[in-house]
C-alpha atoms as a PDB file:
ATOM      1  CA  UNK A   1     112.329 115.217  42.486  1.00  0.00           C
ATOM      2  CA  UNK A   2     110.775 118.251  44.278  1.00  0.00           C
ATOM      3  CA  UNK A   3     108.172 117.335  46.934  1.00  0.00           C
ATOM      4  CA  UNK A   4     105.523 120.026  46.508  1.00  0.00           C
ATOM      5  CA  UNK A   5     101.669 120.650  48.116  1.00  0.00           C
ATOM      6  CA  UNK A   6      99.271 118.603  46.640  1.00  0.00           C
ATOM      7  CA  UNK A   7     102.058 116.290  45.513  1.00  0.00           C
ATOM      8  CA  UNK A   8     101.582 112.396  46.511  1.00  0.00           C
ATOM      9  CA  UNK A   9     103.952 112.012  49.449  1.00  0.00           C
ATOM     10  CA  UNK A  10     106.587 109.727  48.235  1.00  0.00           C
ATOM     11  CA  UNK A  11     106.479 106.387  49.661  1.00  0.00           C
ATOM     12  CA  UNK A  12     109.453 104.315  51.184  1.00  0.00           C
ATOM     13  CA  UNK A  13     110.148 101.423  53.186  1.00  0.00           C
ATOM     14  CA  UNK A  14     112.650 102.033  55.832  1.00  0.00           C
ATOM     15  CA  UNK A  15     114.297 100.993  58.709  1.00  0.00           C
ATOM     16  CA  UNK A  16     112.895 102.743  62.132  1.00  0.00           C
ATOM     17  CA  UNK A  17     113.256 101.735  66.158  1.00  0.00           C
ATOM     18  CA  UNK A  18     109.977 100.459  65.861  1.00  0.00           C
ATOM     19  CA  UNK A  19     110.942  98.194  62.702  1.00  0.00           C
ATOM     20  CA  UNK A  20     110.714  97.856  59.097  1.00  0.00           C
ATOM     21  CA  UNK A  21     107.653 100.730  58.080  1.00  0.00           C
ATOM     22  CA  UNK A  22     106.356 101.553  54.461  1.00  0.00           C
ATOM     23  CA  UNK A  23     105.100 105.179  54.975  1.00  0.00           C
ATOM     24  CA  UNK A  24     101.848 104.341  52.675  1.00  0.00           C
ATOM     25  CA  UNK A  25     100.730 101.229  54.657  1.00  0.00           C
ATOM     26  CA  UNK A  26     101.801 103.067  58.392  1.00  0.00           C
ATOM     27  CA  UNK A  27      99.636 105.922  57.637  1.00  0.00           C
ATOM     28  CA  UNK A  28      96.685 103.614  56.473  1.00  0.00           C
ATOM     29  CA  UNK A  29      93.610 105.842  56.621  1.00  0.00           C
ATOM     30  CA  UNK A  30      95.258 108.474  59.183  1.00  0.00           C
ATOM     31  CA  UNK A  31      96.875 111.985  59.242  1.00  0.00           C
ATOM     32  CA  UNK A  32     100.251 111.803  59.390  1.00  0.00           C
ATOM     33  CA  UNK A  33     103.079 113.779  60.338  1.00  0.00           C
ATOM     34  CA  UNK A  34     107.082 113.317  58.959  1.00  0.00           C
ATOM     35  CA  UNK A  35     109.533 115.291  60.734  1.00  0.00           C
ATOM     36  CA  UNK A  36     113.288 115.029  59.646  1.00  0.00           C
ATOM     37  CA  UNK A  37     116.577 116.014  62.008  1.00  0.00           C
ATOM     38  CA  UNK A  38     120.309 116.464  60.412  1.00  0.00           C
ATOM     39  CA  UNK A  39     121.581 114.310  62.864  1.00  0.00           C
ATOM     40  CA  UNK A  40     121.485 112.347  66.394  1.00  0.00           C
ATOM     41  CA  UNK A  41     122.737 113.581  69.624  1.00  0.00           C
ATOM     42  CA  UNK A  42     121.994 117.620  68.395  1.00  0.00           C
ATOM     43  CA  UNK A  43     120.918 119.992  71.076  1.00  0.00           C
ATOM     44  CA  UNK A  44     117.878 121.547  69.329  1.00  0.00           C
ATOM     45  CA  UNK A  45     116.539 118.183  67.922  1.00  0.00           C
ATOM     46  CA  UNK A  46     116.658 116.707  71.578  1.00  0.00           C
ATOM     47  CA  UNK A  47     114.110 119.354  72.655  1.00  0.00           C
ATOM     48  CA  UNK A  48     112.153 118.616  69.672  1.00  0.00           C
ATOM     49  CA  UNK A  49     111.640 115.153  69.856  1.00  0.00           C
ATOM     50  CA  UNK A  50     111.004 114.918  73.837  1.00  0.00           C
ATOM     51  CA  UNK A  51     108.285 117.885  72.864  1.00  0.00           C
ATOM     52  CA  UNK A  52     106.820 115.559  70.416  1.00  0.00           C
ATOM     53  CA  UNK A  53     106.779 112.872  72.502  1.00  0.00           C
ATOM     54  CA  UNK A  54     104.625 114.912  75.150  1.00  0.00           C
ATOM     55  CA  UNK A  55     102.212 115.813  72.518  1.00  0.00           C
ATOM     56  CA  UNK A  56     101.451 112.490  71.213  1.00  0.00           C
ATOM     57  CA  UNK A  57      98.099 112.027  72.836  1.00  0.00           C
ATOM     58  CA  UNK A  58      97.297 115.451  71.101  1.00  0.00           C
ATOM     59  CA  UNK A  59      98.214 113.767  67.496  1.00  0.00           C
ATOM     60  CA  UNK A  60      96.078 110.812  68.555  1.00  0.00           C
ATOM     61  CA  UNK A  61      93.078 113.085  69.431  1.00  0.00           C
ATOM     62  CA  UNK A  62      93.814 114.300  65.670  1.00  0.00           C
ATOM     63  CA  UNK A  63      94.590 110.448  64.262  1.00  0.00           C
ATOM     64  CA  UNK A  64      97.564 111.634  63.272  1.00  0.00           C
ATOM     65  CA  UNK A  65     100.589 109.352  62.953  1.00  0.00           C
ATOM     66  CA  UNK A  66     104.392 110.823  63.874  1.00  0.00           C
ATOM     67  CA  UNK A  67     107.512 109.346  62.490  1.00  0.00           C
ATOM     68  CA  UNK A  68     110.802 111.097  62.955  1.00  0.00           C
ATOM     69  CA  UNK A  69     113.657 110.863  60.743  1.00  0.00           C
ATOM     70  CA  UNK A  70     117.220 111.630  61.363  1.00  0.00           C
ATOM     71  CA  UNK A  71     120.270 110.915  59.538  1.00  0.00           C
ATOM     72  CA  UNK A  72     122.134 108.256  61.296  1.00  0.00           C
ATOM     73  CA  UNK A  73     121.311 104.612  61.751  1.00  0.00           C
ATOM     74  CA  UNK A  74     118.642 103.363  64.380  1.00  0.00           C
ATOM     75  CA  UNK A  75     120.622 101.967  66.661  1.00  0.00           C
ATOM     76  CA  UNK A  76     122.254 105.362  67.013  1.00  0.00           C
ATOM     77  CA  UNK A  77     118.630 107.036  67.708  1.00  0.00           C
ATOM     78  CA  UNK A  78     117.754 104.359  70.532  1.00  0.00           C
ATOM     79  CA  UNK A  79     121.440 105.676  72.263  1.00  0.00           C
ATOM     80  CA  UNK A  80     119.601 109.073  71.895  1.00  0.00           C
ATOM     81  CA  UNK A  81     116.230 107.695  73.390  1.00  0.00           C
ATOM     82  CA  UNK A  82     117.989 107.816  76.877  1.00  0.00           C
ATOM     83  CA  UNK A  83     119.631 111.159  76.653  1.00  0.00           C
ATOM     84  CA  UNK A  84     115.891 112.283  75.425  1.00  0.00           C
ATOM     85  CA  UNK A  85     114.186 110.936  78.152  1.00  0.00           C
ATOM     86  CA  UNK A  86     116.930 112.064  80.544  1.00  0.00           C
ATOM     87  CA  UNK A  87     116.629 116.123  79.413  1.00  0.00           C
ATOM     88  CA  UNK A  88     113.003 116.526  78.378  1.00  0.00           C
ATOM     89  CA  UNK A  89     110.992 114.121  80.745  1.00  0.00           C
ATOM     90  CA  UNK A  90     109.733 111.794  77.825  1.00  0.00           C
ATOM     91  CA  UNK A  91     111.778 109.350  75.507  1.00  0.00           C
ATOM     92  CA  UNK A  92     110.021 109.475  71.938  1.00  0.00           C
ATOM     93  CA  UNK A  93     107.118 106.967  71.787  1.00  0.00           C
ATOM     94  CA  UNK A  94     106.710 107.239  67.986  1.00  0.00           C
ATOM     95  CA  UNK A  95     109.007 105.543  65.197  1.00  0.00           C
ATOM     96  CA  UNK A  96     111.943 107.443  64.230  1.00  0.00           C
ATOM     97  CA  UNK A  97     113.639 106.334  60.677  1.00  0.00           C
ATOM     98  CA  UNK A  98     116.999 105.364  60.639  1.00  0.00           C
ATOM     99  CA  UNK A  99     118.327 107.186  57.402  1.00  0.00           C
ATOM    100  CA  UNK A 100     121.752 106.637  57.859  1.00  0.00           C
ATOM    101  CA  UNK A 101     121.847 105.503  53.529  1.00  0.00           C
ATOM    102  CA  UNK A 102     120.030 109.367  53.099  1.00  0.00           C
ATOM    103  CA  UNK A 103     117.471 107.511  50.805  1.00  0.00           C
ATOM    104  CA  UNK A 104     114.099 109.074  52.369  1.00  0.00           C
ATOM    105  CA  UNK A 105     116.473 112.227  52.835  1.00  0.00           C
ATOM    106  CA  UNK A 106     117.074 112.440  49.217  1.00  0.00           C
ATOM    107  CA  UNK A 107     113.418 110.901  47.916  1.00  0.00           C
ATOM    108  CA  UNK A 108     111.888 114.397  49.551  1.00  0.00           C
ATOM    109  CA  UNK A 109     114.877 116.365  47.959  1.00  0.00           C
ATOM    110  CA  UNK A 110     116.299 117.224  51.498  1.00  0.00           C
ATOM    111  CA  UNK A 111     120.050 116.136  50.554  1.00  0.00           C
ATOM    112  CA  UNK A 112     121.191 116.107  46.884  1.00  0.00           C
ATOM    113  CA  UNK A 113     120.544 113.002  44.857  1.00  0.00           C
ATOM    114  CA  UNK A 114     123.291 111.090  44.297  1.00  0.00           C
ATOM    115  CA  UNK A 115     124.526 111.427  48.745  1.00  0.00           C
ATOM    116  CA  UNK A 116     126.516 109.224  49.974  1.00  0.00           C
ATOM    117  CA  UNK A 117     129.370 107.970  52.109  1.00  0.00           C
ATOM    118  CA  UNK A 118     129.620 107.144  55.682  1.00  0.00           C
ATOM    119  CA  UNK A 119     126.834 109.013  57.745  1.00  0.00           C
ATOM    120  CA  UNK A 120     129.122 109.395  60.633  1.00  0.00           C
ATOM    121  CA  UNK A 121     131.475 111.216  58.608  1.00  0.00           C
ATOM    122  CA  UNK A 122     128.833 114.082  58.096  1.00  0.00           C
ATOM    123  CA  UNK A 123     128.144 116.800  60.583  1.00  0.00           C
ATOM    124  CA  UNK A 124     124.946 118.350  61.805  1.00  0.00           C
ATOM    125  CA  UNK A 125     126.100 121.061  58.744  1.00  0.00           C
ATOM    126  CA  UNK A 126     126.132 119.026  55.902  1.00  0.00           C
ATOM    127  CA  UNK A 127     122.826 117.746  56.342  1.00  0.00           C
ATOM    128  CA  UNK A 128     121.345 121.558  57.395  1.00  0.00           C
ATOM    129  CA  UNK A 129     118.373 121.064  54.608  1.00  0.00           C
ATOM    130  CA  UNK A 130     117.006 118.281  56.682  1.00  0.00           C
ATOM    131  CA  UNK A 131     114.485 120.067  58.525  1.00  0.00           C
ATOM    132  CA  UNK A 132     111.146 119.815  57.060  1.00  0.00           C
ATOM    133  CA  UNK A 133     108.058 118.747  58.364  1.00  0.00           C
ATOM    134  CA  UNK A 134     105.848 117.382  56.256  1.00  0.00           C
ATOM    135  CA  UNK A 135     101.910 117.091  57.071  1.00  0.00           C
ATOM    136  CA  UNK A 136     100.998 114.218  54.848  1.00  0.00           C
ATOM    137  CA  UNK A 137      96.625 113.551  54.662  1.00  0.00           C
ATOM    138  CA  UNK A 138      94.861 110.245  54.441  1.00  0.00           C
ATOM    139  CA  UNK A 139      95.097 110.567  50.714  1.00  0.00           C
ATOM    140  CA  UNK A 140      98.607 110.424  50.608  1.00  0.00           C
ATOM    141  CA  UNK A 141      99.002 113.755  49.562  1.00  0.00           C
ATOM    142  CA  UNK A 142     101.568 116.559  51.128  1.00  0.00           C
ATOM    143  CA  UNK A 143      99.188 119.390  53.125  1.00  0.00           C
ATOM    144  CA  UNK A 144     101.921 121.295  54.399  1.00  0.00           C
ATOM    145  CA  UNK A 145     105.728 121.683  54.113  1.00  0.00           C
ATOM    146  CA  UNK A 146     107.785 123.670  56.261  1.00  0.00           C
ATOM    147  CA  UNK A 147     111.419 124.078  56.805  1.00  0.00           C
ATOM    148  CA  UNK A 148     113.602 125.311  59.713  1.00  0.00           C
ATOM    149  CA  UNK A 149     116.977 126.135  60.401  1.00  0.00           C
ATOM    150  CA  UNK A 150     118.955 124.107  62.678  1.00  0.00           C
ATOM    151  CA  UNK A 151     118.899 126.917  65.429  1.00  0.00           C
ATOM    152  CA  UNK A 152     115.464 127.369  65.725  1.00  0.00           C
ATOM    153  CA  UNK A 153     113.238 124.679  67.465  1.00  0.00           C
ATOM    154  CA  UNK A 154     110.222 124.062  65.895  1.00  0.00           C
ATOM    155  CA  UNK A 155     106.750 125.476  66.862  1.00  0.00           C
ATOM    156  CA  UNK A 156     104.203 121.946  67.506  1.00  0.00           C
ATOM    157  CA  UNK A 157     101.421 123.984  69.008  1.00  0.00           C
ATOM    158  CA  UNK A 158     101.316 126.056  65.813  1.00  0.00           C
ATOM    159  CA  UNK A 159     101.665 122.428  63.398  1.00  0.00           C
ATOM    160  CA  UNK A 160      98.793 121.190  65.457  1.00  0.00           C
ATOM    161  CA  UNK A 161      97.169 124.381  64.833  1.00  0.00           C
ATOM    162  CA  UNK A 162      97.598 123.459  60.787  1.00  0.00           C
ATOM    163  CA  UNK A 163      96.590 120.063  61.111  1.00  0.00           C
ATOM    164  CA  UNK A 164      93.208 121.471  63.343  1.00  0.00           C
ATOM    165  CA  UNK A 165      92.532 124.112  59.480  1.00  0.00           C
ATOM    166  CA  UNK A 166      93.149 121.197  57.367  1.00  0.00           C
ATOM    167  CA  UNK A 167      90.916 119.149  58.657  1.00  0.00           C
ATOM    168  CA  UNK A 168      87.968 121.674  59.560  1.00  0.00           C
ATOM    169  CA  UNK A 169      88.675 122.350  55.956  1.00  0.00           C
ATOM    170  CA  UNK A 170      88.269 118.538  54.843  1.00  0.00           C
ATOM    171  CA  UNK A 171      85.557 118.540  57.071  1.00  0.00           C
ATOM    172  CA  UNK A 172      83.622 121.370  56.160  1.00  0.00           C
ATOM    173  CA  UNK A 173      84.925 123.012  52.891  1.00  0.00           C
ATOM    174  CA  UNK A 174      86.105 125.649  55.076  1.00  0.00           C
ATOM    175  CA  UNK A 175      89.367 127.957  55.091  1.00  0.00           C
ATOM    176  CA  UNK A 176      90.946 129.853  58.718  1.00  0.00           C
ATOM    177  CA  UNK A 177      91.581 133.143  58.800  1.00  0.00           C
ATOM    178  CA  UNK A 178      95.407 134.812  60.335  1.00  0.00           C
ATOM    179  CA  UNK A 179      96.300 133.669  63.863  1.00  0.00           C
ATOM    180  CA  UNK A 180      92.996 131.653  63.973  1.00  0.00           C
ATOM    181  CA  UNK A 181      92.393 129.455  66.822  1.00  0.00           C
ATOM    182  CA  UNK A 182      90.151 127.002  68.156  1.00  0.00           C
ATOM    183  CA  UNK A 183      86.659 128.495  68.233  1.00  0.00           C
ATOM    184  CA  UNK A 184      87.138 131.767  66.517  1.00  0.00           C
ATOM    185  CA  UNK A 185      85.367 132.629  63.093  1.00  0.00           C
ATOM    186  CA  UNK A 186      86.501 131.137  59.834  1.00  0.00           C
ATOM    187  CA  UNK A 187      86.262 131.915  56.195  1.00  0.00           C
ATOM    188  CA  UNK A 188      83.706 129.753  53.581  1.00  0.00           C
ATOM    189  CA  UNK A 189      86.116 128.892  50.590  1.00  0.00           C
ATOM    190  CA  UNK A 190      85.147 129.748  47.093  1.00  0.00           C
ATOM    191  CA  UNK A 191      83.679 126.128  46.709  1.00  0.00           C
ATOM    192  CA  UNK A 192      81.021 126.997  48.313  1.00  0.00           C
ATOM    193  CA  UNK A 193      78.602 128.835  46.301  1.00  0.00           C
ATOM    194  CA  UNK A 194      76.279 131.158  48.068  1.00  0.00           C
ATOM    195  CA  UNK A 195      72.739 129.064  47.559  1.00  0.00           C
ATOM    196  CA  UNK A 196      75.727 125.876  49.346  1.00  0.00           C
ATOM    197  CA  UNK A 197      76.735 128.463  52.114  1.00  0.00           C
ATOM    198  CA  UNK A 198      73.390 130.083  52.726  1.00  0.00           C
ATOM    199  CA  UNK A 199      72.254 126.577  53.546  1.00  0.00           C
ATOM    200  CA  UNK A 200      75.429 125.107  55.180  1.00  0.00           C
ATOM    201  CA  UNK A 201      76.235 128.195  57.013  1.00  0.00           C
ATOM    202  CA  UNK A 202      73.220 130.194  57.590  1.00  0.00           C
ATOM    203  CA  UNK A 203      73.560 133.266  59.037  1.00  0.00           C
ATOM    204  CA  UNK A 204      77.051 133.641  57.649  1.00  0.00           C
ATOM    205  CA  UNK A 205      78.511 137.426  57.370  1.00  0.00           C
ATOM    206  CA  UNK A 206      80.077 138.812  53.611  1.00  0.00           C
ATOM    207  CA  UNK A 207      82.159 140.881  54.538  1.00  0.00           C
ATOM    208  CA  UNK A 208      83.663 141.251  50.515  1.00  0.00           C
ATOM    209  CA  UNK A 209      81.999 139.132  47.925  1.00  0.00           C
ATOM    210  CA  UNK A 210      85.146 136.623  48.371  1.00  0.00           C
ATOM    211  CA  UNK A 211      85.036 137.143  51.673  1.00  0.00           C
ATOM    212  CA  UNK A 212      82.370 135.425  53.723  1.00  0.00           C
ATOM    213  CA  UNK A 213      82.910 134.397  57.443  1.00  0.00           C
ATOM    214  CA  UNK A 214      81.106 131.938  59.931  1.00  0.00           C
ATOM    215  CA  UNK A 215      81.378 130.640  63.272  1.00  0.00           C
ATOM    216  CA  UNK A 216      83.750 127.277  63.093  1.00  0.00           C
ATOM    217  CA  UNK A 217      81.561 124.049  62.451  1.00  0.00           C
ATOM    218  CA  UNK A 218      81.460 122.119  65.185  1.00  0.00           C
END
């Protein structure tokens, strides 16, 4: 299967260094955030998780819920822990998922179906599709998807920056312009009819009839 927006996020039970989780019941009624790694003990993916790690009590503001994923077995990512903690100032303080089997891997089509052999065996390279992040809202369904290469760390400021639009937009029927950020003006979605928006918003500029802007709902 092809894990696209809007789809249901698949749900799993797996192994994690916090114990058994089922994605559904974890997330419960919160945000939630699933960020997957090719492999333990890469260079990149150490910066990443410490970084994560740091931001937690930003994803809390948010009640959003982390869980890493990397392809190797848990016992291998608590080994990592240390070296984490060592290099970037703060071991990860979130459950990461032990997919040394690749069965949440392949479940969001990040590895072929039909993977398998010894995890060990593969290199950071053969698993270079598992680098998504996946913003997941309390209705289950997949917000956002994005995918990295293995050289480039990814940007959390900028997925807390998504997470802040989706849920002003939740919030508010409201959509964020390029390069918003905190404060600045937003956009009033096509949901909103003008007698909605005159009342919701008042005071709003149109700018284009399909393009209306406001000051960002507090």
């Amino acid at each position: 299967m092809t894990v696209k927006l809007g789809d249901e996020a698949p749900n799993f039970t797996a192994d994690t260094t916090e114990g058994k989780l089922d994605l559904h019941d974890y997330l419960g009624d919160s945000w939630g955030v699933l960020f997957s790694h090719p492999k333990d003990f890469t260079p990149v993916c150490t910066t990443e998780l410490g970084r994560v790690a740091a931001l937690k009590p930003e994803f809390d503001k948010r009640n959003v819920k982390v869980i890493g994923l990397s392809v190797d077995a848990t016992t291998d990512h608590e080994a990592w822990a240390k070296d984490i903690e060592e290099t970037q100032g703060t071991a990860p303080n979130y459950p990461i998922i032990g997919d040394n089997d690749f069965k949440v891997s392949m479940l969001y089509d990040m590895l072929p179906g039909g993977t398998s052999g010894d995890a060990k065996e593969r290199t950071p390279a053969d698993n270079m599709t598992v680098r998504n992040v996946y913003v997941i809202g309390p209705d289950k369904k997949v917000k956002m998807i994005l995918t990295y290469p293995m050289t480039c760390g990814r940007n959390f400021d900028e997925i807390l920056r998504v997470i802040d639009s989706l849920q002003l937009n939740a919030a508010h029927a409201v959509a964020t312009p390029a390069d918003w950020k905190q404060g600045d003006d937003v956009i009033i979605t096509a949901a909103v009819s003008n007698e909605d928006a005159d009342k919701k918003f008042p005071g709003y500029k149109t700018l284009k009839p399909y393009l209306r802007v406001t000051p960002q709902p507090k």
